[in-house]
C-alpha atoms as a PDB file:
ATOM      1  CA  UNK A   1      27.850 -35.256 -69.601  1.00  0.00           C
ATOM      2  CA  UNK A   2      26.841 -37.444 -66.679  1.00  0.00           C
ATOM      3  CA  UNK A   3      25.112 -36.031 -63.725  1.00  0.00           C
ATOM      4  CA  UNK A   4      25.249 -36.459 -59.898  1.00  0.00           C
ATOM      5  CA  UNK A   5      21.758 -38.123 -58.326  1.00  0.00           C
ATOM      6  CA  UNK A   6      19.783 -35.489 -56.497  1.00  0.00           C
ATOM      7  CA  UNK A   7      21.591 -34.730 -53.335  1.00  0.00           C
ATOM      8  CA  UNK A   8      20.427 -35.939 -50.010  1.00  0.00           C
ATOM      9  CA  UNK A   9      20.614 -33.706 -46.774  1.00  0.00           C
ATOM     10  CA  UNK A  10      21.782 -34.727 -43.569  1.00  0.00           C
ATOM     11  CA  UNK A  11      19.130 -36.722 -41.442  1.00  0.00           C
ATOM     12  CA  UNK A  12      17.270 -38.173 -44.675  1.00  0.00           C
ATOM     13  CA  UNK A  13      16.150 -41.211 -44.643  1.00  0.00           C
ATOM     14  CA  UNK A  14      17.418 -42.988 -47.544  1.00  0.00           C
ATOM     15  CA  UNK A  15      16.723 -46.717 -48.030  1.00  0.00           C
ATOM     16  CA  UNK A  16      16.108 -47.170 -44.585  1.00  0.00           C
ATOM     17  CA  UNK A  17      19.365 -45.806 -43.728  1.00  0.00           C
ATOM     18  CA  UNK A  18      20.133 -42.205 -42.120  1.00  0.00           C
ATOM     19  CA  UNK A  19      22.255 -39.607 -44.092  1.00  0.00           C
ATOM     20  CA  UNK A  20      24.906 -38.668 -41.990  1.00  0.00           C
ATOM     21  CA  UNK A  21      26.925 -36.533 -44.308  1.00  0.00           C
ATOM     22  CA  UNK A  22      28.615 -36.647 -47.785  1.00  0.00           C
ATOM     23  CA  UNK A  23      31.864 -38.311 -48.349  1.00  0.00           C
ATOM     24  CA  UNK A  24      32.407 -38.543 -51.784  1.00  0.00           C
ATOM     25  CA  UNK A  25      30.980 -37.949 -55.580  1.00  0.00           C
ATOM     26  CA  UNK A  26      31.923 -39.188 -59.253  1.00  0.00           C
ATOM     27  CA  UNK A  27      30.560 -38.375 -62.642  1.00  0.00           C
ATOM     28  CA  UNK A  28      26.992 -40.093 -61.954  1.00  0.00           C
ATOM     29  CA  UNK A  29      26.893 -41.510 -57.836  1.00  0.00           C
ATOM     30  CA  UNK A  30      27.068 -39.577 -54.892  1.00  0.00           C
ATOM     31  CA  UNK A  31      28.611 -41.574 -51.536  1.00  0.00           C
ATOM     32  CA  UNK A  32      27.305 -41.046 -48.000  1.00  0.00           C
ATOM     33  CA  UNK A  33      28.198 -42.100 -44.456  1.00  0.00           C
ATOM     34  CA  UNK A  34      25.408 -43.336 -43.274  1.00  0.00           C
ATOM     35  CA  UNK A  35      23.868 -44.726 -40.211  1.00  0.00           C
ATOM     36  CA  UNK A  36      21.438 -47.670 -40.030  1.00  0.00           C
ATOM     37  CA  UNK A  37      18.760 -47.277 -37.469  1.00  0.00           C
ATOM     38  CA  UNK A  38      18.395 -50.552 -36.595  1.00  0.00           C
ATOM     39  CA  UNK A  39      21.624 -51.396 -35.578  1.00  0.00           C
ATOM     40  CA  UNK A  40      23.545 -48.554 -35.356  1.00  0.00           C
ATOM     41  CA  UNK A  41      25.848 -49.644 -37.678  1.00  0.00           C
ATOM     42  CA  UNK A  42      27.875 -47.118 -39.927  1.00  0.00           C
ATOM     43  CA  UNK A  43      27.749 -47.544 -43.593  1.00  0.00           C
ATOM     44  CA  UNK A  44      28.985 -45.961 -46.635  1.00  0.00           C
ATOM     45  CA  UNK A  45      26.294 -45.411 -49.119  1.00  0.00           C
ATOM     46  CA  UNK A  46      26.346 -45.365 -53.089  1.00  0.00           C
ATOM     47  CA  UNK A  47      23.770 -43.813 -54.761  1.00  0.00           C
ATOM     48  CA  UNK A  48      23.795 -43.833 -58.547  1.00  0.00           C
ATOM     49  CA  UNK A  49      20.793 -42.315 -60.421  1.00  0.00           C
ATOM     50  CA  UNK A  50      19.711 -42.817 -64.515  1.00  0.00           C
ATOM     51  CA  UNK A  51      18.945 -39.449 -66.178  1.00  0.00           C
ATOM     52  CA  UNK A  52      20.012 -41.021 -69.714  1.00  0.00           C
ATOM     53  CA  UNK A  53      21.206 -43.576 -71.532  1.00  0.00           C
ATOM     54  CA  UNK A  54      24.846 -43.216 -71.162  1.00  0.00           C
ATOM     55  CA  UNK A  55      24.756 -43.184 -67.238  1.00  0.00           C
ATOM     56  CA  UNK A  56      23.239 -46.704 -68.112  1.00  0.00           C
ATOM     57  CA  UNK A  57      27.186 -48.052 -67.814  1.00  0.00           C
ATOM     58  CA  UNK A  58      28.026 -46.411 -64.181  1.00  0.00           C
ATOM     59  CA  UNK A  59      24.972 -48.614 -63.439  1.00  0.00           C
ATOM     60  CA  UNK A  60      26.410 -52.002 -64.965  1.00  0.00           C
ATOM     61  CA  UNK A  61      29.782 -51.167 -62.953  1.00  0.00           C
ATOM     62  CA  UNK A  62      28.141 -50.611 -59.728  1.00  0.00           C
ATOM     63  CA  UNK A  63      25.862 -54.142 -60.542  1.00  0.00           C
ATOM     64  CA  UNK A  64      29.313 -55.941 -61.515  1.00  0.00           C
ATOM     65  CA  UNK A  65      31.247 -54.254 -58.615  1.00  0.00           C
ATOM     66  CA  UNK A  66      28.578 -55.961 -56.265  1.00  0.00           C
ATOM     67  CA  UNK A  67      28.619 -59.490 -57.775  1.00  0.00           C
ATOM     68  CA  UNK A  68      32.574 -59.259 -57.686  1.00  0.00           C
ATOM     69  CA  UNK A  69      32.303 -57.756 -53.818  1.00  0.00           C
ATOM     70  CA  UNK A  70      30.188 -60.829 -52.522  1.00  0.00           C
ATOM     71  CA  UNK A  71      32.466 -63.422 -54.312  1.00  0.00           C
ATOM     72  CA  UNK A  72      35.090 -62.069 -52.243  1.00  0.00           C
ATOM     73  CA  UNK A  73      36.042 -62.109 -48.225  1.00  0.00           C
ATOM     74  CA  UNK A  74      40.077 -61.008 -48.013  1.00  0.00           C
ATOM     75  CA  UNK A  75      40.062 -58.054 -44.865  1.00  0.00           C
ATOM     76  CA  UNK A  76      42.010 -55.348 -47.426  1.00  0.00           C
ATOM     77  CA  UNK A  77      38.698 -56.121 -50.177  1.00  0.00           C
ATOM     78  CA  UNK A  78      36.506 -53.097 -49.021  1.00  0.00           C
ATOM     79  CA  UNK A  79      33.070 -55.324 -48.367  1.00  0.00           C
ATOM     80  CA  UNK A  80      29.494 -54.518 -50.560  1.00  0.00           C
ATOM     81  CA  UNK A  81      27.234 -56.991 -48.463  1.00  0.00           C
ATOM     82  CA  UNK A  82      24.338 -55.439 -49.922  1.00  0.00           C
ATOM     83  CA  UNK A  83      22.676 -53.825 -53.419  1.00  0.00           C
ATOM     84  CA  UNK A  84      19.039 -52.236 -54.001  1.00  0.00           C
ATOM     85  CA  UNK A  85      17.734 -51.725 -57.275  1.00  0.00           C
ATOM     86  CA  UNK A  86      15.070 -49.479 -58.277  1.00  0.00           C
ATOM     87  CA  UNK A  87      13.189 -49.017 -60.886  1.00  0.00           C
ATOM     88  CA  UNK A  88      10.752 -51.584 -63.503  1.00  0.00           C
ATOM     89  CA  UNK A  89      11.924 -55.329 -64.117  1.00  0.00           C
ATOM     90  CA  UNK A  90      13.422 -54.342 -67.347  1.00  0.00           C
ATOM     91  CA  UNK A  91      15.246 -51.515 -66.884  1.00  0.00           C
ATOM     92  CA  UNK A  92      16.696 -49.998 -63.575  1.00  0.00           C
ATOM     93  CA  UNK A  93      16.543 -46.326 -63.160  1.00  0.00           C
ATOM     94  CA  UNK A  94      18.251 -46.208 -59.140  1.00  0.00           C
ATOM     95  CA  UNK A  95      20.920 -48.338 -57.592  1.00  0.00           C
ATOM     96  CA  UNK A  96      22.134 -48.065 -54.153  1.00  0.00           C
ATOM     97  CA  UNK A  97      25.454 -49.642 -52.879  1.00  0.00           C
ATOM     98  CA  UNK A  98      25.375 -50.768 -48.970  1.00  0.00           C
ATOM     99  CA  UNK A  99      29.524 -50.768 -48.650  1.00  0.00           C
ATOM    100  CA  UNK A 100      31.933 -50.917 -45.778  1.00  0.00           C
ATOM    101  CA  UNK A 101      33.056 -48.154 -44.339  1.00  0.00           C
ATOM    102  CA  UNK A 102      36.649 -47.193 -44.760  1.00  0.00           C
ATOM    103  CA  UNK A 103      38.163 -44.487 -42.623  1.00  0.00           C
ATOM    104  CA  UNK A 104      41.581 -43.752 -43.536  1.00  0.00           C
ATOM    105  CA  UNK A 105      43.690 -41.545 -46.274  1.00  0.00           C
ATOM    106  CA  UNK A 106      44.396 -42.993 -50.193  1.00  0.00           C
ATOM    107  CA  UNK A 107      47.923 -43.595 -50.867  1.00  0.00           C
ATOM    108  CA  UNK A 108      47.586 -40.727 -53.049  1.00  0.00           C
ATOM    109  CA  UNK A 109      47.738 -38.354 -50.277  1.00  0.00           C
ATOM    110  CA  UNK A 110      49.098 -40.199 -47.954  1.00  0.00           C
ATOM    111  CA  UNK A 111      53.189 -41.158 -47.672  1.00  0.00           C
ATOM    112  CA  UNK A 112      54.226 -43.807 -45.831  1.00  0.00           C
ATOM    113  CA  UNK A 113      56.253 -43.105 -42.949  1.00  0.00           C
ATOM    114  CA  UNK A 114      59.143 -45.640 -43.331  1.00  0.00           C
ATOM    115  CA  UNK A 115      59.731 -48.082 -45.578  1.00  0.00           C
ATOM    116  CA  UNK A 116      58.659 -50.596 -43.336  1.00  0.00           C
ATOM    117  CA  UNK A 117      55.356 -48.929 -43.676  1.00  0.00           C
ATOM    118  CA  UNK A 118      55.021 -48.613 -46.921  1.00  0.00           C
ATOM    119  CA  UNK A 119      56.069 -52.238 -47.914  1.00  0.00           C
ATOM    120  CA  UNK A 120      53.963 -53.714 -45.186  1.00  0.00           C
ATOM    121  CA  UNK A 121      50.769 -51.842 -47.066  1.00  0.00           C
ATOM    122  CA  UNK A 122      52.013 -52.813 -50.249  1.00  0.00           C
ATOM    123  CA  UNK A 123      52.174 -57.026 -48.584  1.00  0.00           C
ATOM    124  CA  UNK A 124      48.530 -56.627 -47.668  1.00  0.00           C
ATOM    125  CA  UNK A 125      47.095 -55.482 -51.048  1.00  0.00           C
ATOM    126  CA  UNK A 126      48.992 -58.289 -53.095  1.00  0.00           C
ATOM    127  CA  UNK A 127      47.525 -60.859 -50.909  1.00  0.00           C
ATOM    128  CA  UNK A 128      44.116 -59.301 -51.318  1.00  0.00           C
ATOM    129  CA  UNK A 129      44.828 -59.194 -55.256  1.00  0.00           C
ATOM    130  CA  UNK A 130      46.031 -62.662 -55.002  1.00  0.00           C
ATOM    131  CA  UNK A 131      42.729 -63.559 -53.680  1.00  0.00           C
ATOM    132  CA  UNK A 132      40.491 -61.643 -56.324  1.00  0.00           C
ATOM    133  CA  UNK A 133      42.590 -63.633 -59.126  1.00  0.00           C
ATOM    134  CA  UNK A 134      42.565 -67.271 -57.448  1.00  0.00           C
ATOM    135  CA  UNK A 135      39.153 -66.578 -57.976  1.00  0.00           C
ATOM    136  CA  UNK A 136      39.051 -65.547 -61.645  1.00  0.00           C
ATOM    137  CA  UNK A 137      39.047 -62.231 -61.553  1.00  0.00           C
ATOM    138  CA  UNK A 138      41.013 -58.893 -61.839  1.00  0.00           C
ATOM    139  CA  UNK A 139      41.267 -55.704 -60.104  1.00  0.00           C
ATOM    140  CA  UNK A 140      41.969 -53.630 -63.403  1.00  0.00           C
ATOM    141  CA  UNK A 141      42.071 -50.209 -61.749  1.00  0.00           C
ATOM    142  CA  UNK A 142      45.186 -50.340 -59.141  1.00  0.00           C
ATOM    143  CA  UNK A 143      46.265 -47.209 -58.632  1.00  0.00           C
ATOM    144  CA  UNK A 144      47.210 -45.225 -55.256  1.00  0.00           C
ATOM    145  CA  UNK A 145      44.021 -43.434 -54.715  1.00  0.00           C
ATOM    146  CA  UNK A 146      41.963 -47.086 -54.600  1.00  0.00           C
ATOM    147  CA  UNK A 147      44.381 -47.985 -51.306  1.00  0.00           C
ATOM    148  CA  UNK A 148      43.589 -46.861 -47.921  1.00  0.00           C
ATOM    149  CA  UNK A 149      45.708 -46.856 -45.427  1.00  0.00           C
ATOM    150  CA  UNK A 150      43.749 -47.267 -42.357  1.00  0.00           C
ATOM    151  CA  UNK A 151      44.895 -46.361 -38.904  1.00  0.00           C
ATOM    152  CA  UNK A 152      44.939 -49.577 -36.531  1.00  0.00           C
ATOM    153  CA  UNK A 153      46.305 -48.549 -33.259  1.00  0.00           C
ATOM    154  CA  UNK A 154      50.455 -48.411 -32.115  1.00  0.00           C
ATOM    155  CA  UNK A 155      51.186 -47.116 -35.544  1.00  0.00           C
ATOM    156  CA  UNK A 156      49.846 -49.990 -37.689  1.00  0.00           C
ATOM    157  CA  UNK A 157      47.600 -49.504 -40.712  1.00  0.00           C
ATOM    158  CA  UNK A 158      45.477 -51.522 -42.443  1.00  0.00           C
ATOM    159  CA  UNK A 159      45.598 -51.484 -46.422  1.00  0.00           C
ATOM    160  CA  UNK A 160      41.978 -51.343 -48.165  1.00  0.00           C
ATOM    161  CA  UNK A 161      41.560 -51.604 -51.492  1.00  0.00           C
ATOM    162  CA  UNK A 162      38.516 -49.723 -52.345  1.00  0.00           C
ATOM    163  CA  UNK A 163      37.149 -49.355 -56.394  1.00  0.00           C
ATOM    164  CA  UNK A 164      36.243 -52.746 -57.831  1.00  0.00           C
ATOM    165  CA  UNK A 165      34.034 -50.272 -60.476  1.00  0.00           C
ATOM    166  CA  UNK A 166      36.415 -51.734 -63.349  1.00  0.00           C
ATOM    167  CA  UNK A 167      37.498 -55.337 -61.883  1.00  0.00           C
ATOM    168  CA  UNK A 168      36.196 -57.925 -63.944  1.00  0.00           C
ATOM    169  CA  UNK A 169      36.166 -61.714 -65.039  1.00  0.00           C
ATOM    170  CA  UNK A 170      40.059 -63.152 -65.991  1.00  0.00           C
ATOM    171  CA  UNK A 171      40.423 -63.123 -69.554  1.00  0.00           C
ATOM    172  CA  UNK A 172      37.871 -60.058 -70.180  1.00  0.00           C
ATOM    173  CA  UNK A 173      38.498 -57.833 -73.326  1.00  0.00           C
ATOM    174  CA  UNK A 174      37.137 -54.478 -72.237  1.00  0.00           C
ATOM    175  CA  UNK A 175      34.656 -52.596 -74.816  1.00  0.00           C
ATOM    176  CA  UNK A 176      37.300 -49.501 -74.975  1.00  0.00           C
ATOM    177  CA  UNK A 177      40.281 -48.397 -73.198  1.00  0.00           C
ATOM    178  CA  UNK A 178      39.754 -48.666 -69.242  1.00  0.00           C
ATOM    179  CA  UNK A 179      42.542 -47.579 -67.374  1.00  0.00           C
ATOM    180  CA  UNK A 180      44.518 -44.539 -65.757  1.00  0.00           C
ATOM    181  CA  UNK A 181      47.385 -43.170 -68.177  1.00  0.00           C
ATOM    182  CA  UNK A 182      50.416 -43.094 -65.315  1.00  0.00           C
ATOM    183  CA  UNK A 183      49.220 -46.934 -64.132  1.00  0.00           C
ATOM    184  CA  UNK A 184      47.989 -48.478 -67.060  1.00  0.00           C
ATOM    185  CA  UNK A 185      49.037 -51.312 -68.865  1.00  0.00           C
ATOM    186  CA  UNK A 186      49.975 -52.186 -72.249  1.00  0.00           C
ATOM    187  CA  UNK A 187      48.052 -54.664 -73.255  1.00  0.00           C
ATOM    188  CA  UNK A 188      44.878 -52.345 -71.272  1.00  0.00           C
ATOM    189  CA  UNK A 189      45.988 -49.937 -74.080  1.00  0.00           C
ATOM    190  CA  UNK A 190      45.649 -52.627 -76.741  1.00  0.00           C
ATOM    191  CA  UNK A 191      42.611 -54.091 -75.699  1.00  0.00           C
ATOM    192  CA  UNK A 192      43.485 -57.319 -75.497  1.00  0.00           C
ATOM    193  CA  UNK A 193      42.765 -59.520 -72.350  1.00  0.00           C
ATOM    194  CA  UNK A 194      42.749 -58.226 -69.170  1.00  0.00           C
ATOM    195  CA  UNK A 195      44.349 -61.324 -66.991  1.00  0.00           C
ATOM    196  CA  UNK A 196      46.061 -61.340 -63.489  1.00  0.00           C
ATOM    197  CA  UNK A 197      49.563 -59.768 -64.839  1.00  0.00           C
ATOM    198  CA  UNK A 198      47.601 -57.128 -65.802  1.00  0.00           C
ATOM    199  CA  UNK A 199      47.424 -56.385 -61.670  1.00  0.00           C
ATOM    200  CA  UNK A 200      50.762 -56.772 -61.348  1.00  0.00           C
ATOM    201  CA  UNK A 201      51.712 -54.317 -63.872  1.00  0.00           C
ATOM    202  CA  UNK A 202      49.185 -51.891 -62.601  1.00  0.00           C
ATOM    203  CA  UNK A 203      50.330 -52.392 -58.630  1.00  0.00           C
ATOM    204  CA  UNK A 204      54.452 -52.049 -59.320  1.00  0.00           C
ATOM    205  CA  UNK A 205      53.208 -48.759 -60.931  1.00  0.00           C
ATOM    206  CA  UNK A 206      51.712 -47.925 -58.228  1.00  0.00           C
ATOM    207  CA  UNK A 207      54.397 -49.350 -55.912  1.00  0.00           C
ATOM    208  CA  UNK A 208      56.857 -47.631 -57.744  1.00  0.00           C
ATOM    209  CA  UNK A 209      54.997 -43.882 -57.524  1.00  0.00           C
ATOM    210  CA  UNK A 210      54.197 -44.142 -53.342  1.00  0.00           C
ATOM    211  CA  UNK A 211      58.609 -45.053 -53.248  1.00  0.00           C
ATOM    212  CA  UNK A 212      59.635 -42.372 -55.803  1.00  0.00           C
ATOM    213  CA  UNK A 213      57.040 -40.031 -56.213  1.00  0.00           C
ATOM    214  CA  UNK A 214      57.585 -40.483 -60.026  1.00  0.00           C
ATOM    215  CA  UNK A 215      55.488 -41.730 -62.646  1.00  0.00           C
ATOM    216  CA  UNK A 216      56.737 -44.779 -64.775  1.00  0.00           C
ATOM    217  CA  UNK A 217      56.808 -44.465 -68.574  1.00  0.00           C
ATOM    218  CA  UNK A 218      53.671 -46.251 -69.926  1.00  0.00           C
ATOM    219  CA  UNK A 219      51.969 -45.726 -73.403  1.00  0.00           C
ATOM    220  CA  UNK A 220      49.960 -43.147 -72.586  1.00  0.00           C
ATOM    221  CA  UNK A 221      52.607 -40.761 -70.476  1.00  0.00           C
ATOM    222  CA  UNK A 222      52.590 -38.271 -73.068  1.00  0.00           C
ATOM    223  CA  UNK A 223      48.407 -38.392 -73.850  1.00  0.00           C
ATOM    224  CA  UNK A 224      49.902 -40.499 -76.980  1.00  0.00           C
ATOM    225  CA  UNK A 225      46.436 -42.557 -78.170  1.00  0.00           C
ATOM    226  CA  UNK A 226      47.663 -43.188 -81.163  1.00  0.00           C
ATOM    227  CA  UNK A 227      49.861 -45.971 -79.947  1.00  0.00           C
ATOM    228  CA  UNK A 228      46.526 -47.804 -78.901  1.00  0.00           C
ATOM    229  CA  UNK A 229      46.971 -49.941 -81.821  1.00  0.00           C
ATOM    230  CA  UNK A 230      50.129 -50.779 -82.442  1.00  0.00           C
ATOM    231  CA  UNK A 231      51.938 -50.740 -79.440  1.00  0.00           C
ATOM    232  CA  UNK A 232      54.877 -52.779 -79.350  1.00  0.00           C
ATOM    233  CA  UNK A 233      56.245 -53.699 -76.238  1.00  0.00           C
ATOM    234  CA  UNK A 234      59.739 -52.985 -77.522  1.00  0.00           C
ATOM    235  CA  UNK A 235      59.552 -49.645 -77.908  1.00  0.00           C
ATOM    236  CA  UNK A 236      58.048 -49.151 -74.346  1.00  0.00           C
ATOM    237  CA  UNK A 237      60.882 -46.288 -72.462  1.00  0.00           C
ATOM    238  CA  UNK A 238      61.841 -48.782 -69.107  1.00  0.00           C
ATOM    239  CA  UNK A 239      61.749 -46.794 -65.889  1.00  0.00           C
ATOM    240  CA  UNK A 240      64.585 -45.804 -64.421  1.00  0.00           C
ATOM    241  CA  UNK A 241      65.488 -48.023 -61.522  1.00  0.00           C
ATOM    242  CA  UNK A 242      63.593 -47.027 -58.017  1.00  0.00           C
ATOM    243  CA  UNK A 243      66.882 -47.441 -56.004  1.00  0.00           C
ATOM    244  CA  UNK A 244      68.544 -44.911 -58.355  1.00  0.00           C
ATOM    245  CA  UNK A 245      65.988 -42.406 -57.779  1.00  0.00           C
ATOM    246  CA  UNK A 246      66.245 -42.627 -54.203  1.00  0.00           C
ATOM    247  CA  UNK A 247      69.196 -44.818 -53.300  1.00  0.00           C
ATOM    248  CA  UNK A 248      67.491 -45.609 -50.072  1.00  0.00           C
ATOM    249  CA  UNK A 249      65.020 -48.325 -51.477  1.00  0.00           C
ATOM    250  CA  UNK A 250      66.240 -52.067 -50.842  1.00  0.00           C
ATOM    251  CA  UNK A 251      67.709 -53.290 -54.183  1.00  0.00           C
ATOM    252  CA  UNK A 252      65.787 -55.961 -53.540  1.00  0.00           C
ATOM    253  CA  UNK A 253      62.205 -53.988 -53.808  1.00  0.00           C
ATOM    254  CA  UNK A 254      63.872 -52.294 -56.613  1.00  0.00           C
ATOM    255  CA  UNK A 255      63.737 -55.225 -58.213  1.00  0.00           C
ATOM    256  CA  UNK A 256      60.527 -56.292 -57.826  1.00  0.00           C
ATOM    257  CA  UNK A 257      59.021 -53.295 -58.861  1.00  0.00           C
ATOM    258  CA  UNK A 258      60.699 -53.304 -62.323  1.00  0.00           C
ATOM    259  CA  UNK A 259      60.172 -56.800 -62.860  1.00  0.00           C
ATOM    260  CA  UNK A 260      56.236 -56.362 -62.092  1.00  0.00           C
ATOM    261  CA  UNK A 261      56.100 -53.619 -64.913  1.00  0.00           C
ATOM    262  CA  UNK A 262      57.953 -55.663 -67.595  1.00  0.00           C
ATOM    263  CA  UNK A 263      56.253 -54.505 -71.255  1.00  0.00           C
ATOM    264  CA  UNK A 264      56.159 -58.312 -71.761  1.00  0.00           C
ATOM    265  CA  UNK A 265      53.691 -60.133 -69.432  1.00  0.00           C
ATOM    266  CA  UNK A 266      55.750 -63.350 -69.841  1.00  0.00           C
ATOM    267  CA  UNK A 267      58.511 -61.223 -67.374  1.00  0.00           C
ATOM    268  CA  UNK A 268      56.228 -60.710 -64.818  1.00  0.00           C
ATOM    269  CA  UNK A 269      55.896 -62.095 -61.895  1.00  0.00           C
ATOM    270  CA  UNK A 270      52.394 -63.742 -60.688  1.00  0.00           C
ATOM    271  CA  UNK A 271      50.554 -62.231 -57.942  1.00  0.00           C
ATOM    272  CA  UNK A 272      51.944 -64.667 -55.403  1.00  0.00           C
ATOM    273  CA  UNK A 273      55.587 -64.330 -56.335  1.00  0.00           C
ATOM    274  CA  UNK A 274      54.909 -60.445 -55.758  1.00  0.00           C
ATOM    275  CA  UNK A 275      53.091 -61.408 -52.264  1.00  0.00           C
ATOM    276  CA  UNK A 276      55.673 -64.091 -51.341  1.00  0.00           C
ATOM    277  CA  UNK A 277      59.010 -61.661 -52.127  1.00  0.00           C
ATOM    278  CA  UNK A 278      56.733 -58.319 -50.488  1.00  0.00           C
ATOM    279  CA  UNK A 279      56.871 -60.704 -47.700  1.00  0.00           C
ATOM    280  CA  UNK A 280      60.901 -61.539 -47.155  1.00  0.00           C
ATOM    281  CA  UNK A 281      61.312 -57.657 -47.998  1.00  0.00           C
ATOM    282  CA  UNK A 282      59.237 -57.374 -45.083  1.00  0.00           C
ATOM    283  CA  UNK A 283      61.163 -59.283 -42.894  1.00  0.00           C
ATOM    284  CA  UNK A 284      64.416 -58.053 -43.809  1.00  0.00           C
ATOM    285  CA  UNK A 285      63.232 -54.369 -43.036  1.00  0.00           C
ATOM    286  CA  UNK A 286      61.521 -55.335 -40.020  1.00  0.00           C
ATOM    287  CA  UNK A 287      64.976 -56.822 -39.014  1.00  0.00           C
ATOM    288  CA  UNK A 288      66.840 -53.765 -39.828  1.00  0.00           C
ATOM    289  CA  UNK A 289      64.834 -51.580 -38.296  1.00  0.00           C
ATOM    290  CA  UNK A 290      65.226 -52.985 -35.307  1.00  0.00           C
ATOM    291  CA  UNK A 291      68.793 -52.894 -35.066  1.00  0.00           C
ATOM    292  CA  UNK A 292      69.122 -49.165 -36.939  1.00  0.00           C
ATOM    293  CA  UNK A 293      65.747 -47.847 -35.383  1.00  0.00           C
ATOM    294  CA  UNK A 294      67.556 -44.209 -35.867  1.00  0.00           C
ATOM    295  CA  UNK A 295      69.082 -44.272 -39.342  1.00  0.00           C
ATOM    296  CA  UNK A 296      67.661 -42.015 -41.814  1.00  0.00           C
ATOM    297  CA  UNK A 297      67.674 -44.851 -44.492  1.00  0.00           C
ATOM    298  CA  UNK A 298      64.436 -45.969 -43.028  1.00  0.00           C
ATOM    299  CA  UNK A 299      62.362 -43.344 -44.240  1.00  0.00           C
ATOM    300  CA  UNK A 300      61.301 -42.450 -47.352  1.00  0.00           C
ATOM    301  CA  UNK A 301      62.384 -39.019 -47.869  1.00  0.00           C
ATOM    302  CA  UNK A 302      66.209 -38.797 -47.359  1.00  0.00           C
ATOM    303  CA  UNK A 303      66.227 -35.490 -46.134  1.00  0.00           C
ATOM    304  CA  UNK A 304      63.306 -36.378 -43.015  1.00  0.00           C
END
């Protein structure tokens, strides 16, 4: 089992940067805001520490994560602008990540107000994903706990996207199954190449959980592994419709969202058809809501 670097206190001086308090932990990094001195600019800090040689892998994802970070400048990419490795020239036994700070709430726990909300979040993360794949690579991890929705002012948030630990070169065939069982994808559960449909998949399962608060049917709903390695895409159980779940949802979204999780990657839109029809939804919500500000077909709950 993994363990956590040794914890730093608040008012340590870490890298040159002050510890300001913990914000996060996973199996081998702890996360920090912190403060740099110089500027007085606020940070979240990554610390990931080697105690053996199977923590030796949350140490290539942080390296990769960087690389991916700096190739990258879309406003709902969370930025890395900096990494610090310690340790000899052979092997590193310390990494630090120097990341943008996000303040805001994962789509996990937080619900989008009104559809107008939610699809205008949803508009900003496919343009950021369009971005990581016109430059060769893919997210691999989309899920709703790697969005933030980030409070802008007047009711406006801003959509982060947050983990590029798994993102990774178009075309990559991952060493094992990489993925979370609600989100992931078939061919992720195949292990075959992990290309920019693979995003889409992942995102309209994600889509489709912030609208419905249900899960779609993916190979590993019911901890099935055996399907791993012959999983045909015929036998996948479709999802039922988002609209009929909560009749509320535009037919049109509806649509989208079962077309971007299409077993077959063939019936899938790309990442810009997603972007461009996120966009019209937009619009046509936008319009709505202006005219039926009060209905209760706005929001996302029918009963609120």
């Amino acid at each position: 089992m993994s363990t956590p670097p040794t914890i730093k206190e608040k008012g340590d001086l870490v890298e040159g940067y002050r510890v300001m308090a913990e914000i996060g932990r996973g199996a081998a990094s702890m996360v920090y805001l912190v403060r740099d001195p110089k500027t007085s600019q606020i940070w979240a800090l990554k610390h990931l520490e080697k105690n053996g040689p199977k923590e030796q892998r949350f140490l290539d994802q942080a390296e990769i994560e960087y690389k991916i970070a700096k190739q990258l400048d879309h406003e709902s990419i969370r930025k890395i602008p900096r990494m610090i490795k310690k340790g000899s020239l052979i092997s590193s036994k310390e990494l630090f990540l120097v990341m943008e700070f996000v303040d805001g709430a994962a789509l996990d726990t937080y619900r989008p107000k009104t559809f107008v909300e939610a699809v205008d979040l949803f508009t900003q993360t496919a343009h950021a994903l369009e971005q990581m794949h016109e430059r060769g690579f893919v997210h691999a991890y989309m899920k709703p706990h790697n969005i933030m929705a980030c409070p802008e002012g007047q009711g406006a948030y801003v959509a982060k996207i947050i983990d590029l630990g798994q993102s990774c070169k178009t075309g990559t065939v991952k060493p094992r199954i990489q993925g979370t069982p609600d989100y992931i994808a078939p061919e992720q559960v195949r292990r075959e190449q992990i290309v920019p449909k693979t995003d889409v998949y992942n995102f309209g399962a994600t889509m489709y959980w912030v609208l419905t608060r249900q899960h779609i049917p993916t190979a590993f709903s019911k901890g099935d592994s055996s399907l791993s390695g012959s999983l045909d895409a015929a036998v996948l159980e479709k999802p039922t419709p988002a609209n009929e779940i909560n009749p509320n949802i535009d037919s049109r979204l509806s649509d989208l969202l079962m077309q971007c999780v299409e077993p077959s990657q063939a019936q899938r839109p790309t990442m810009r058809e997603v972007a461009d029809r996120l966009e019209l939804i937009l619009g046509l919500l936008r319009t709505r809501a202006e005219v039926e500000a009060s209905k209760a077909g706005l929001v996302l709950d029918e009963d609120e």
